[in-house]
N, C-alpha and C. Protein backbone atom coordinates (compact mmCIF):
# COMPACT_ATOMS: atom_id res chain seq x y z
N UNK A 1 -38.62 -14.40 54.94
CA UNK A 1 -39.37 -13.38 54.22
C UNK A 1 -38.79 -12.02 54.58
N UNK A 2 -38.55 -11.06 53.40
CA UNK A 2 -37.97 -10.18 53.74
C UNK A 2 -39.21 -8.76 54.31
N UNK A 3 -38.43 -8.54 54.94
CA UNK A 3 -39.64 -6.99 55.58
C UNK A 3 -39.19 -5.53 54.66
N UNK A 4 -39.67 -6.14 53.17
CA UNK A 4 -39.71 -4.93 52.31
C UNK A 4 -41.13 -5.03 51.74
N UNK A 5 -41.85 -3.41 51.12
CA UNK A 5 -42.77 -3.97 50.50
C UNK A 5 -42.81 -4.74 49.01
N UNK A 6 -43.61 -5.24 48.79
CA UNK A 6 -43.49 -6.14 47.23
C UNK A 6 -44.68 -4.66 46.04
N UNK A 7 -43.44 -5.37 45.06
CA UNK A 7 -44.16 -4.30 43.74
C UNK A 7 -43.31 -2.67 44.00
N UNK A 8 -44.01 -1.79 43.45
CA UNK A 8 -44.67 -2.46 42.45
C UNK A 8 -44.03 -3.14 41.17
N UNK A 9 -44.91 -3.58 40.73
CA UNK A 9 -44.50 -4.69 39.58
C UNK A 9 -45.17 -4.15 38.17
N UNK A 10 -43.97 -4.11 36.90
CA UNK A 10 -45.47 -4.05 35.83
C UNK A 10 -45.80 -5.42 35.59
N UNK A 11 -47.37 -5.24 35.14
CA UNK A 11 -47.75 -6.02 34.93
C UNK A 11 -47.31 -7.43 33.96
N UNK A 12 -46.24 -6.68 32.94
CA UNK A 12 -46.02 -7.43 31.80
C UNK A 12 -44.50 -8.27 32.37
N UNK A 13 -44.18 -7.52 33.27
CA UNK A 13 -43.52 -8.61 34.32
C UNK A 13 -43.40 -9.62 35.16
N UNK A 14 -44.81 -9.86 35.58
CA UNK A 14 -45.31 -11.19 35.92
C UNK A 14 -45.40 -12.47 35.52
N UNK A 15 -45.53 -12.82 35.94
CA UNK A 15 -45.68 -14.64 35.71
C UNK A 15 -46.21 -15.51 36.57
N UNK A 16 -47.00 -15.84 36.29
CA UNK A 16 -47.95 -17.04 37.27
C UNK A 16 -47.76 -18.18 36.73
N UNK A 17 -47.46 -18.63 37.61
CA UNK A 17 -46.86 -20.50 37.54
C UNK A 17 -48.08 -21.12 38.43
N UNK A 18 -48.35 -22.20 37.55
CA UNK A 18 -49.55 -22.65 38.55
C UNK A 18 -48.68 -24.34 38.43
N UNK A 19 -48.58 -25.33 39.46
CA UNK A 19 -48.11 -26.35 39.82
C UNK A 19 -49.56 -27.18 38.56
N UNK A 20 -48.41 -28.86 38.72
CA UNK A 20 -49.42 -29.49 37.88
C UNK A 20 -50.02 -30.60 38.85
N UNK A 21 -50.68 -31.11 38.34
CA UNK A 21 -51.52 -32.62 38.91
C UNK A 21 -50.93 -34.07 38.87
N UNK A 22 -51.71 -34.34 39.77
CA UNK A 22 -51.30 -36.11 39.46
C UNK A 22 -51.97 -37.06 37.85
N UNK A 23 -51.58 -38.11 38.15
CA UNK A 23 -52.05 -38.53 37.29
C UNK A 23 -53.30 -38.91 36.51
N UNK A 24 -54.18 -39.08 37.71
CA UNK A 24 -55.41 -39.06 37.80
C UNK A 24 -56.55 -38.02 37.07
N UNK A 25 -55.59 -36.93 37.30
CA UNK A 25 -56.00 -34.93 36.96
C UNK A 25 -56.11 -35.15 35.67
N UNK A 26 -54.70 -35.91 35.03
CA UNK A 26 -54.11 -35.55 33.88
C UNK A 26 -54.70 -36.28 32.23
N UNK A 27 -54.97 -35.43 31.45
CA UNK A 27 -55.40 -36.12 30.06
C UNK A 27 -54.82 -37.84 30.04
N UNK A 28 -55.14 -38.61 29.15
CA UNK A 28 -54.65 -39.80 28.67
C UNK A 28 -53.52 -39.42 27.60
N UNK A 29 -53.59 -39.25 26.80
CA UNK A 29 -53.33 -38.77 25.53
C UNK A 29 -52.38 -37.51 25.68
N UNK A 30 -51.45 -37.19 24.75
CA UNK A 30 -50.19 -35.45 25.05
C UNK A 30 -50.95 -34.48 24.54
N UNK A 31 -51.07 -33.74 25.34
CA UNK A 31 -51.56 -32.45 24.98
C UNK A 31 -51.30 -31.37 24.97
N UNK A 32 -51.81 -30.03 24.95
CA UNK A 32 -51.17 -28.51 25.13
C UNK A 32 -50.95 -28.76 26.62
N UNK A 33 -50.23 -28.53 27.46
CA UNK A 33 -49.95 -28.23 29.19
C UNK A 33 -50.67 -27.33 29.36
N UNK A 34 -51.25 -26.11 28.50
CA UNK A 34 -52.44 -25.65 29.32
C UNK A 34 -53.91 -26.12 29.62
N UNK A 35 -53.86 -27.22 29.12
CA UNK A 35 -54.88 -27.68 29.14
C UNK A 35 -55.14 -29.42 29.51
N UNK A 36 -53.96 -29.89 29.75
CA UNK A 36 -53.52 -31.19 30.35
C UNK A 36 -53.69 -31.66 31.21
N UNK A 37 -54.27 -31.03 32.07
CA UNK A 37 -54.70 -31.21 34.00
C UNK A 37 -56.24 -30.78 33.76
N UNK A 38 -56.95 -31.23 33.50
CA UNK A 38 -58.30 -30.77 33.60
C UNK A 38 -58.82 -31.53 35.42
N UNK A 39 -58.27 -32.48 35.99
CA UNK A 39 -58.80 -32.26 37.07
C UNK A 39 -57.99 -31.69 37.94
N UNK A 40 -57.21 -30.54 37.54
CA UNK A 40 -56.48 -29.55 38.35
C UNK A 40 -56.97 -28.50 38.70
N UNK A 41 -58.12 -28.10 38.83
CA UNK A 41 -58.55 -27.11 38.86
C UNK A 41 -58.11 -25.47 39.17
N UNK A 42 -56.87 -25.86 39.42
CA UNK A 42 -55.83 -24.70 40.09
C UNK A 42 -55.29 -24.38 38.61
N UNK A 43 -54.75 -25.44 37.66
CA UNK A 43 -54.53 -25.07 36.55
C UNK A 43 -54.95 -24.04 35.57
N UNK A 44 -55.91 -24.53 35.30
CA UNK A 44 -57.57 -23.78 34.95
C UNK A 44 -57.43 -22.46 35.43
N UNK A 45 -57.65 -22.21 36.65
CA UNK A 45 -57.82 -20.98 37.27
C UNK A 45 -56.85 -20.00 37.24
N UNK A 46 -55.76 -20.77 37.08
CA UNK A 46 -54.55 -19.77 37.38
C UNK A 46 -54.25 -19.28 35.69
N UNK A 47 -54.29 -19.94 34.32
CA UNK A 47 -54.61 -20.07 33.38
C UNK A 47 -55.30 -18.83 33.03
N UNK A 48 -56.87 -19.04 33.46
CA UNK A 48 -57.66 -17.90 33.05
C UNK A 48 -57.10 -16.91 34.06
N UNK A 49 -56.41 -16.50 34.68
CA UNK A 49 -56.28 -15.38 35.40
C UNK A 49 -55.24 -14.61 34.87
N UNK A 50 -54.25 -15.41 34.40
CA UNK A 50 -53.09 -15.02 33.55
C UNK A 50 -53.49 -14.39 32.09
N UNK A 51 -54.63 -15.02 31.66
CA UNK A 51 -54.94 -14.58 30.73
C UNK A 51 -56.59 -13.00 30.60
N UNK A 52 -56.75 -13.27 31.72
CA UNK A 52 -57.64 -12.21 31.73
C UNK A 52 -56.74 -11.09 32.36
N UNK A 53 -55.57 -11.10 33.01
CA UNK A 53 -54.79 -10.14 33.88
C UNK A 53 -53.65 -9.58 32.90
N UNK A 54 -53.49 -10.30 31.56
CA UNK A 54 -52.27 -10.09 30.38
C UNK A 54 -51.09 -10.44 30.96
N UNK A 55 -51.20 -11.64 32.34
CA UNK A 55 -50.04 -11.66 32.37
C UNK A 55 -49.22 -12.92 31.91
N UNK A 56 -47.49 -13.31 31.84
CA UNK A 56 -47.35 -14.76 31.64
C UNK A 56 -47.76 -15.73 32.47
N UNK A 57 -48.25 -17.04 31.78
CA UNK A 57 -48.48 -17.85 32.27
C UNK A 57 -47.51 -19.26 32.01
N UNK A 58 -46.90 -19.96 32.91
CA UNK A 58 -45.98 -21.33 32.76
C UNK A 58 -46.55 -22.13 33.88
N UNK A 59 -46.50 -23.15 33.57
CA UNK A 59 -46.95 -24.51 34.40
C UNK A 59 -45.80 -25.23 34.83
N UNK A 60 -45.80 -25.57 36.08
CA UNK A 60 -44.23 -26.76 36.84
C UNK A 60 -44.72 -27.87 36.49
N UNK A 61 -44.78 -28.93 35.67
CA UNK A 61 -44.91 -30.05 35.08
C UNK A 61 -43.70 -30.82 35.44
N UNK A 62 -43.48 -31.21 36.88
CA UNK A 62 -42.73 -31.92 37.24
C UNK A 62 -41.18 -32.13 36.26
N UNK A 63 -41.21 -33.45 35.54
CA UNK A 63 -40.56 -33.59 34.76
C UNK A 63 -39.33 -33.14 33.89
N UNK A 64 -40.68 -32.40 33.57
CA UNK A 64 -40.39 -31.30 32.09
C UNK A 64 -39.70 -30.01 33.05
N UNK A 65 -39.96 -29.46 33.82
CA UNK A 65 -39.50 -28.09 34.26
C UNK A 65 -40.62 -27.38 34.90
N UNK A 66 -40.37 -26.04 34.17
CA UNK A 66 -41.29 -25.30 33.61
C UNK A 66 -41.86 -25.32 32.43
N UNK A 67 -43.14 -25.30 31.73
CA UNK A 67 -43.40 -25.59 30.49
C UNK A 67 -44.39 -23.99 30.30
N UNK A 68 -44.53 -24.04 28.89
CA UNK A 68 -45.24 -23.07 28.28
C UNK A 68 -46.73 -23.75 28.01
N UNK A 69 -47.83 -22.64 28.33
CA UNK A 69 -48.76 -23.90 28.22
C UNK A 69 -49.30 -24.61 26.72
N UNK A 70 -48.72 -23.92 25.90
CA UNK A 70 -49.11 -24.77 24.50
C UNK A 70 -47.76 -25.77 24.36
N UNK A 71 -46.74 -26.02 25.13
CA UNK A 71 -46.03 -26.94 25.03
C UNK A 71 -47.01 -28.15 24.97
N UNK A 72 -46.63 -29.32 23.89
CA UNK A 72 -47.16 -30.75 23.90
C UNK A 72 -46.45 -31.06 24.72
N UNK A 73 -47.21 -32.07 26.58
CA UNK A 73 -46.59 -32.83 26.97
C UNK A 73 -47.65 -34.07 27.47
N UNK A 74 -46.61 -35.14 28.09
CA UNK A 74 -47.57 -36.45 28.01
C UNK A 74 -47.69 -37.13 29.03
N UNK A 75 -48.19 -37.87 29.49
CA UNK A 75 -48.80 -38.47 30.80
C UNK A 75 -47.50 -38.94 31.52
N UNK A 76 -47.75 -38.71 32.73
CA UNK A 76 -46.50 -38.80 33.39
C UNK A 76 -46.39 -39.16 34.98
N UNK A 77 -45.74 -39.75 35.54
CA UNK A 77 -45.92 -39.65 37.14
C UNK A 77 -44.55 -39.74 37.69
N UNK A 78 -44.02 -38.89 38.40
CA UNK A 78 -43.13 -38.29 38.64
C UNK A 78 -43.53 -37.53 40.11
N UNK A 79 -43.89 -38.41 41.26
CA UNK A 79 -44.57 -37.24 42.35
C UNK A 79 -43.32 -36.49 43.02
N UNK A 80 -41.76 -36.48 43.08
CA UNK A 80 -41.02 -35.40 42.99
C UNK A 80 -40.62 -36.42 44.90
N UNK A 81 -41.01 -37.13 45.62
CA UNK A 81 -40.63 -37.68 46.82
C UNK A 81 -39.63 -37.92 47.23
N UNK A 82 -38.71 -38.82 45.86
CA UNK A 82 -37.32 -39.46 46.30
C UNK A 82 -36.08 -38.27 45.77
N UNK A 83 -35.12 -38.33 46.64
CA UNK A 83 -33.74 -37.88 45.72
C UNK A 83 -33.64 -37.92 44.56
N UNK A 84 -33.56 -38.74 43.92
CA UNK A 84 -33.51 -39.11 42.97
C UNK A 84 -34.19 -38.38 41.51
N UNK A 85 -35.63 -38.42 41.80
CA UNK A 85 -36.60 -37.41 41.12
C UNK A 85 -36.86 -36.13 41.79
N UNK A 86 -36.44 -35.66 43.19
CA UNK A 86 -36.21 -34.20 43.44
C UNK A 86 -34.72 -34.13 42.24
N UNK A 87 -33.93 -34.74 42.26
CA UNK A 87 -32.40 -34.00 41.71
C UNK A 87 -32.61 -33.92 40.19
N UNK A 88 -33.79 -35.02 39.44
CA UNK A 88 -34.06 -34.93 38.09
C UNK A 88 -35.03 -33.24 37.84
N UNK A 89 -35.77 -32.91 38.51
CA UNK A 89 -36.89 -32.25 38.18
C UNK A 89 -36.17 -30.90 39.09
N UNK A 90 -35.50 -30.66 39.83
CA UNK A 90 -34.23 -29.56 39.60
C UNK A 90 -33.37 -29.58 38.41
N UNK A 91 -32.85 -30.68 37.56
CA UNK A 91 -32.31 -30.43 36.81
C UNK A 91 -32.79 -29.53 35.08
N UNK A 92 -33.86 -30.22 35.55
CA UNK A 92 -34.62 -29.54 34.51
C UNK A 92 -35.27 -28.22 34.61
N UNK A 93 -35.25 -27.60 35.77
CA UNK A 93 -35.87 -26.75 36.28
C UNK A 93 -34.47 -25.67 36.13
N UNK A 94 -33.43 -26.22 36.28
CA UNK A 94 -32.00 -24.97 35.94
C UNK A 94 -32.24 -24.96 34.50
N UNK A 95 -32.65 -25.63 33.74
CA UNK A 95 -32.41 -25.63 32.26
C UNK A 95 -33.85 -24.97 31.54
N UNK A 96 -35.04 -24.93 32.35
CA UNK A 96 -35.93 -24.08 31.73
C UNK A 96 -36.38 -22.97 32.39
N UNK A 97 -36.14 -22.63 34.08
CA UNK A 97 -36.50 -21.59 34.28
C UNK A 97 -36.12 -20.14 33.46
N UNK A 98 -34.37 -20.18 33.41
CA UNK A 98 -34.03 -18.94 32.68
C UNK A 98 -34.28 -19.06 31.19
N UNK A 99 -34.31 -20.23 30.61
CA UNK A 99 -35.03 -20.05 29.20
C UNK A 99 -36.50 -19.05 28.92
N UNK A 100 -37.22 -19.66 30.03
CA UNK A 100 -38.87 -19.40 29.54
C UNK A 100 -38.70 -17.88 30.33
N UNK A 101 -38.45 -17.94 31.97
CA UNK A 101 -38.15 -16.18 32.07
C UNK A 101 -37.25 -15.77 32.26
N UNK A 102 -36.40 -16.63 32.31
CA UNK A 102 -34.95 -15.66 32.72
C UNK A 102 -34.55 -14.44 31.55
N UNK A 103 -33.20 -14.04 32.10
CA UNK A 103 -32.62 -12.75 31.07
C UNK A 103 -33.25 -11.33 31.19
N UNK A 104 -33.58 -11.34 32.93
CA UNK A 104 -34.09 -9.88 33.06
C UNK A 104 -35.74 -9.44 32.18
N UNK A 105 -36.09 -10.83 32.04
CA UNK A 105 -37.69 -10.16 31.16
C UNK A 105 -38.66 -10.18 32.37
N UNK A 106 -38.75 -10.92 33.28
CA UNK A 106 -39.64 -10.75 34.48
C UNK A 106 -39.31 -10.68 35.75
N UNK A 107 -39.76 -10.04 36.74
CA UNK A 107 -39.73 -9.59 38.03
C UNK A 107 -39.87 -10.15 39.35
N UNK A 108 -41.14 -10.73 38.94
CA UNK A 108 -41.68 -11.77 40.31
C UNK A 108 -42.62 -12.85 39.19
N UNK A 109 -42.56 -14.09 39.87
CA UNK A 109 -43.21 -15.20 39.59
C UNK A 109 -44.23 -15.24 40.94
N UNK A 110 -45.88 -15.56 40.63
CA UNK A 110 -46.16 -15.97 41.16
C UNK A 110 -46.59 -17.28 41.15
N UNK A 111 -46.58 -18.18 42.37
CA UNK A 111 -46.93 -19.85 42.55
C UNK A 111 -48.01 -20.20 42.87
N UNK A 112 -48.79 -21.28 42.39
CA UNK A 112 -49.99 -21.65 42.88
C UNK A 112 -49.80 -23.15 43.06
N UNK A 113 -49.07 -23.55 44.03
CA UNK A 113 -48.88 -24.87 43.77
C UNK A 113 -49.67 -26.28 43.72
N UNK A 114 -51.01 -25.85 43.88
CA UNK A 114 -52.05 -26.73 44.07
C UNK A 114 -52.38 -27.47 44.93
N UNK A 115 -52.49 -28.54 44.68
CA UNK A 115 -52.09 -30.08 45.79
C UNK A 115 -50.50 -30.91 45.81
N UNK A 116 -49.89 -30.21 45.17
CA UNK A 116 -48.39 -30.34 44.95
C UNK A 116 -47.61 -29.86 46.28
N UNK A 117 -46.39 -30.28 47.02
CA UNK A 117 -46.21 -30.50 48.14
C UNK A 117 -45.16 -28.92 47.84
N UNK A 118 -45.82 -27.88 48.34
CA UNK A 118 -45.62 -26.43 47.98
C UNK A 118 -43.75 -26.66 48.46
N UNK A 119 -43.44 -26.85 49.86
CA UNK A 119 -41.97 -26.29 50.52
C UNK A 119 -41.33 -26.99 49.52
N UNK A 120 -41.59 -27.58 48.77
CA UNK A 120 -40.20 -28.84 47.57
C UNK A 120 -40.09 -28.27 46.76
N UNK A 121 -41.17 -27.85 45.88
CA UNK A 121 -41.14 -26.95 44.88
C UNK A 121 -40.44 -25.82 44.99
N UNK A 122 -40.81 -24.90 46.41
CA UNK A 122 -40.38 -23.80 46.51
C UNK A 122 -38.56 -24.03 46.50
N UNK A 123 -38.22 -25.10 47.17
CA UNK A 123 -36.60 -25.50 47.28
C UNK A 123 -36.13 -25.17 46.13
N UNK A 124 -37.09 -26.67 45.38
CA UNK A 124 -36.31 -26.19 43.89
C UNK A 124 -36.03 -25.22 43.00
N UNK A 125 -37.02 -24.22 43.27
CA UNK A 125 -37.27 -23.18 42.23
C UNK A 125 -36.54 -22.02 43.07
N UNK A 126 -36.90 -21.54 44.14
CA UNK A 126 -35.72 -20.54 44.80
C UNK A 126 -34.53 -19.92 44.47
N UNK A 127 -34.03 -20.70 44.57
CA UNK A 127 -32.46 -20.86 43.94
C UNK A 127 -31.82 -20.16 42.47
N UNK A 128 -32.91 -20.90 41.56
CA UNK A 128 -32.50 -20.62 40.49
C UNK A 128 -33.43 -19.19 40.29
N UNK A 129 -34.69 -18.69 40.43
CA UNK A 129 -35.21 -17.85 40.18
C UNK A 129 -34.05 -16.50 40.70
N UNK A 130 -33.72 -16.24 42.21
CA UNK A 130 -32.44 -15.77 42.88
C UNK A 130 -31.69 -15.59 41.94
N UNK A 131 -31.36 -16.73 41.68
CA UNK A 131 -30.11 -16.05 40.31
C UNK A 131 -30.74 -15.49 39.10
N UNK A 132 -31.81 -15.43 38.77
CA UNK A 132 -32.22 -14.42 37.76
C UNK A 132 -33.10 -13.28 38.33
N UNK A 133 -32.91 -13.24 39.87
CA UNK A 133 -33.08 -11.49 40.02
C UNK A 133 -34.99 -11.80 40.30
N UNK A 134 -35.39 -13.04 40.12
CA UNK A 134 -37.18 -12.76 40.25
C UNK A 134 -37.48 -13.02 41.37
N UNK A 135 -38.01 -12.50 41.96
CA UNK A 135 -38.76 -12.52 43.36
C UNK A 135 -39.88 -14.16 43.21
N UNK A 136 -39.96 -14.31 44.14
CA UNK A 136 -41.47 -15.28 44.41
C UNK A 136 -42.46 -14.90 45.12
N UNK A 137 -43.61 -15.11 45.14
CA UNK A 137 -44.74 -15.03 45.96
C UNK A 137 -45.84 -16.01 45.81
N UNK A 138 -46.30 -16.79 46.91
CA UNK A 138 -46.67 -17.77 46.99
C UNK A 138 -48.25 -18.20 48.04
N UNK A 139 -49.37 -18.32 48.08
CA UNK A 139 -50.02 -18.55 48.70
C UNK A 139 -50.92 -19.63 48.51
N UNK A 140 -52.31 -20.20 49.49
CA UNK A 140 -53.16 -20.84 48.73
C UNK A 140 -52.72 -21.75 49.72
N UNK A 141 -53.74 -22.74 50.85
CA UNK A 141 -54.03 -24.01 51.00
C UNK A 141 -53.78 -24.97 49.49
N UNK A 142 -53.70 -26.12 50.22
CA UNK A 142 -53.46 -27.07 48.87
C UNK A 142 -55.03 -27.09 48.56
N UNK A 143 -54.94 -27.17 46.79
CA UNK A 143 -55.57 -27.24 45.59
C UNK A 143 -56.25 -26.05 45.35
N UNK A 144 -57.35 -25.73 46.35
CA UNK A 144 -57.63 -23.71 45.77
C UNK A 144 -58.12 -23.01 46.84
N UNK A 145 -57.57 -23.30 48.09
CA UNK A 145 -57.97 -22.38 48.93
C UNK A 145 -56.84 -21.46 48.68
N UNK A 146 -57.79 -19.91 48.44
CA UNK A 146 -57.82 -18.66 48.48
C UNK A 146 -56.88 -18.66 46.55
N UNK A 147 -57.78 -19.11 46.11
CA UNK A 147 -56.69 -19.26 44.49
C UNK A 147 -58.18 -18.05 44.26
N UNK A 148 -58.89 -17.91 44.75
CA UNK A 148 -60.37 -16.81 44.19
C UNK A 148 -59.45 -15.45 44.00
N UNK A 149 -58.36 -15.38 44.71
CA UNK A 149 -57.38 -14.20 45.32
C UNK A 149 -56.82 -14.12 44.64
N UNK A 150 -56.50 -14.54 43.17
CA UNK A 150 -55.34 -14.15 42.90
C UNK A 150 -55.25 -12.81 41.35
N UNK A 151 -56.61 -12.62 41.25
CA UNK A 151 -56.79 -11.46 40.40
C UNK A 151 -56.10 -10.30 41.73
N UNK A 152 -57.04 -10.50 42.75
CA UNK A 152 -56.73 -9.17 43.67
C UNK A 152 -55.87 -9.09 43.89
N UNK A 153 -54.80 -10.50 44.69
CA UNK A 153 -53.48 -10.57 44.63
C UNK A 153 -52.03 -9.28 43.63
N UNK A 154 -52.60 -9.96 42.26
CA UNK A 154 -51.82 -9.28 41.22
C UNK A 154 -52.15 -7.93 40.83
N UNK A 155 -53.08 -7.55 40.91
CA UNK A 155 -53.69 -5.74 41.12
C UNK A 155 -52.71 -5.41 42.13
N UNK A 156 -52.70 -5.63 43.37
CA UNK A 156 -51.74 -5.20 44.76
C UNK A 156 -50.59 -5.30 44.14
N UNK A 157 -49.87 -6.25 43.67
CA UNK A 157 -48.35 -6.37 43.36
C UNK A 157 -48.29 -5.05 42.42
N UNK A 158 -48.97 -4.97 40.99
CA UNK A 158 -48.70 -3.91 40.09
C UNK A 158 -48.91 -2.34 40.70
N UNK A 159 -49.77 -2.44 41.80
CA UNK A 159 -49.66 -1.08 43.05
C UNK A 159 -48.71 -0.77 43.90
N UNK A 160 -48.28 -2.08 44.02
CA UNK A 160 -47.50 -1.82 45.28
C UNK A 160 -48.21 -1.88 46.66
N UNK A 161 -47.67 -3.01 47.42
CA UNK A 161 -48.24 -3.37 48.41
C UNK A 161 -47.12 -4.24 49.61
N UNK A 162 -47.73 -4.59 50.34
CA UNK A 162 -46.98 -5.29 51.76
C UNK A 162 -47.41 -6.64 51.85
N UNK A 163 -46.86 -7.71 52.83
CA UNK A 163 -47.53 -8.38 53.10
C UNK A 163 -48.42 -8.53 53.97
N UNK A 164 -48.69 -7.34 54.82
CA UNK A 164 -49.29 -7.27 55.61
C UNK A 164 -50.72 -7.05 54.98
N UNK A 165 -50.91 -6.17 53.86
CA UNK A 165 -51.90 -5.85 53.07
C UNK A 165 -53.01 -7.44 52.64
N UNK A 166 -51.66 -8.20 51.87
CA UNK A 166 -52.01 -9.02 51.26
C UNK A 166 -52.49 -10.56 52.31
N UNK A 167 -51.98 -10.16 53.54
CA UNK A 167 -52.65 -11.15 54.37
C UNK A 167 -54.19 -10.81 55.03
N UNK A 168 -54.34 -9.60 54.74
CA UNK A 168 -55.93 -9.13 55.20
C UNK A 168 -56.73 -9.83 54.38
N UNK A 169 -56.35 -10.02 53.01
CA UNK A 169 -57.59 -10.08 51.76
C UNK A 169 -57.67 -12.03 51.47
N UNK A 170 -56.74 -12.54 52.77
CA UNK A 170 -56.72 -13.96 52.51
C UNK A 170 -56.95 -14.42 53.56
N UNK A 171 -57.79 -15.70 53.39
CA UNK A 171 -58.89 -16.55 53.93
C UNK A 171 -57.57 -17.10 54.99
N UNK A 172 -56.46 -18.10 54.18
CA UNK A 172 -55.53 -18.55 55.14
C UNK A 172 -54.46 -17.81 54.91
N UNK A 173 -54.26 -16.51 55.60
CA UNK A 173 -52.88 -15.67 55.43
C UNK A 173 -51.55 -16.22 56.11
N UNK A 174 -51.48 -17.46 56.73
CA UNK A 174 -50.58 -17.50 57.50
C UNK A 174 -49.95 -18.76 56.15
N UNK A 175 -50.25 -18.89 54.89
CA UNK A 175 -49.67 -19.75 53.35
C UNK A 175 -49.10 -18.38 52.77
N UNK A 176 -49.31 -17.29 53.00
CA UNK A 176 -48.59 -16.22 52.26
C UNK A 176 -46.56 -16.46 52.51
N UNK A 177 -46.39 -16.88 51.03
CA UNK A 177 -44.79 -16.72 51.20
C UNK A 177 -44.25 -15.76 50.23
N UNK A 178 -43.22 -14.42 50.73
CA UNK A 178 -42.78 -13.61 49.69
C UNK A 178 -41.02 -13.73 49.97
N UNK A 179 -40.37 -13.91 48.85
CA UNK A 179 -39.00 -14.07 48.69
C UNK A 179 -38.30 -13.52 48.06
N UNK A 180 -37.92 -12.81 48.36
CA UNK A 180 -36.85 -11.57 47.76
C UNK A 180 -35.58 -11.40 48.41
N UNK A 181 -34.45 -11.37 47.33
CA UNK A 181 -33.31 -11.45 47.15
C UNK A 181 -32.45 -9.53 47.97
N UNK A 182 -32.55 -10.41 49.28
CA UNK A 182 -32.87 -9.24 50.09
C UNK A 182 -30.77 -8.12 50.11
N UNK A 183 -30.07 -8.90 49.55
CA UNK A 183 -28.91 -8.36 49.61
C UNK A 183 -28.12 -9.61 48.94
């Protein structure tokens, strides 16, 4: 983590990525991805926050990448464990991150990874975000501890803030991860 402050950010530069669910979470039937995890509750939340905050919202749907949430997608299990499906769900993840934000349109992504095994994700996505210049920021026990945070969260980023700031206003501050492409 770099020891700079984060933000500020505009707002219309953001992006909240909220991780997806198991199978269990997930509709029967293909649906919009914003609305495909109904027992995700992190989904949901991160969803309406994106949308009450104007900012973008994309979902990590294993598989698929990154998805848009009116993308149709369909039941799936893919828990991301072996080589094999880490190297598939990176591959797809070089091929939609800079589609959906790449090209200099957003700044920082933030992650909500849910009950999704956060350090794998973060592997995968790192890398490629780095090469398009977007920062990460990342918090939250698995499924929604401190996800109540993330309106306040994104107010601080578009102010300009620290992490030191942003670990006061959280329940478990020691899940705060910020990654920036420090040189």
């Amino acid at each position: 983590m770099c020891d700079i402050p984060l933000g500020p950010y505009q707002r219309e530069r953001i992006v909240l990525c909220s991780g997806d669910a198991s199978p269990r979470s997930q509709r029967n039937i293909p649906g919009e991805a914003g609305y495909f995890f109904p027992g995700g509750k992190w989904v949901g939340a991160t969803r309406n926050s994106a949308e009450r905050l104007n900012c973008r919202f994309v979902i990590f749907a294993g598989p698929y990448g990154l998805v848009n949430p009116w993308q149709i997608i369909a039941p799936y299990d893919v828990p991301g464990h072996t080589e094999e499906e880490q190297t598939m769900i990176r591959d797809r993840l070089f091929q939609t991150i800079p589609l959906l934000i790449g090209g200099d349109r957003y700044d920082v992504v933030f992650l909500y990874a849910g009950a999704n095994p956060r350090e794998i994700i973060i592997e995968m996505m790192w890398p490629i975000l780095k090469d398009n210049s977007i920062d990460l920021v990342t918090f939250g026990k698995p499924n929604t501890g401190d996800l109540g945070k993330l309106d306040n969260v994104v107010e601080l980023l578009i102010r300009g803030t620290t992490p030191n700031e942003l670990s006061e206003i959280l329940r478990f501050p020691q899940r705060l991860k910020y990654l920036h492409d420090c040189g």
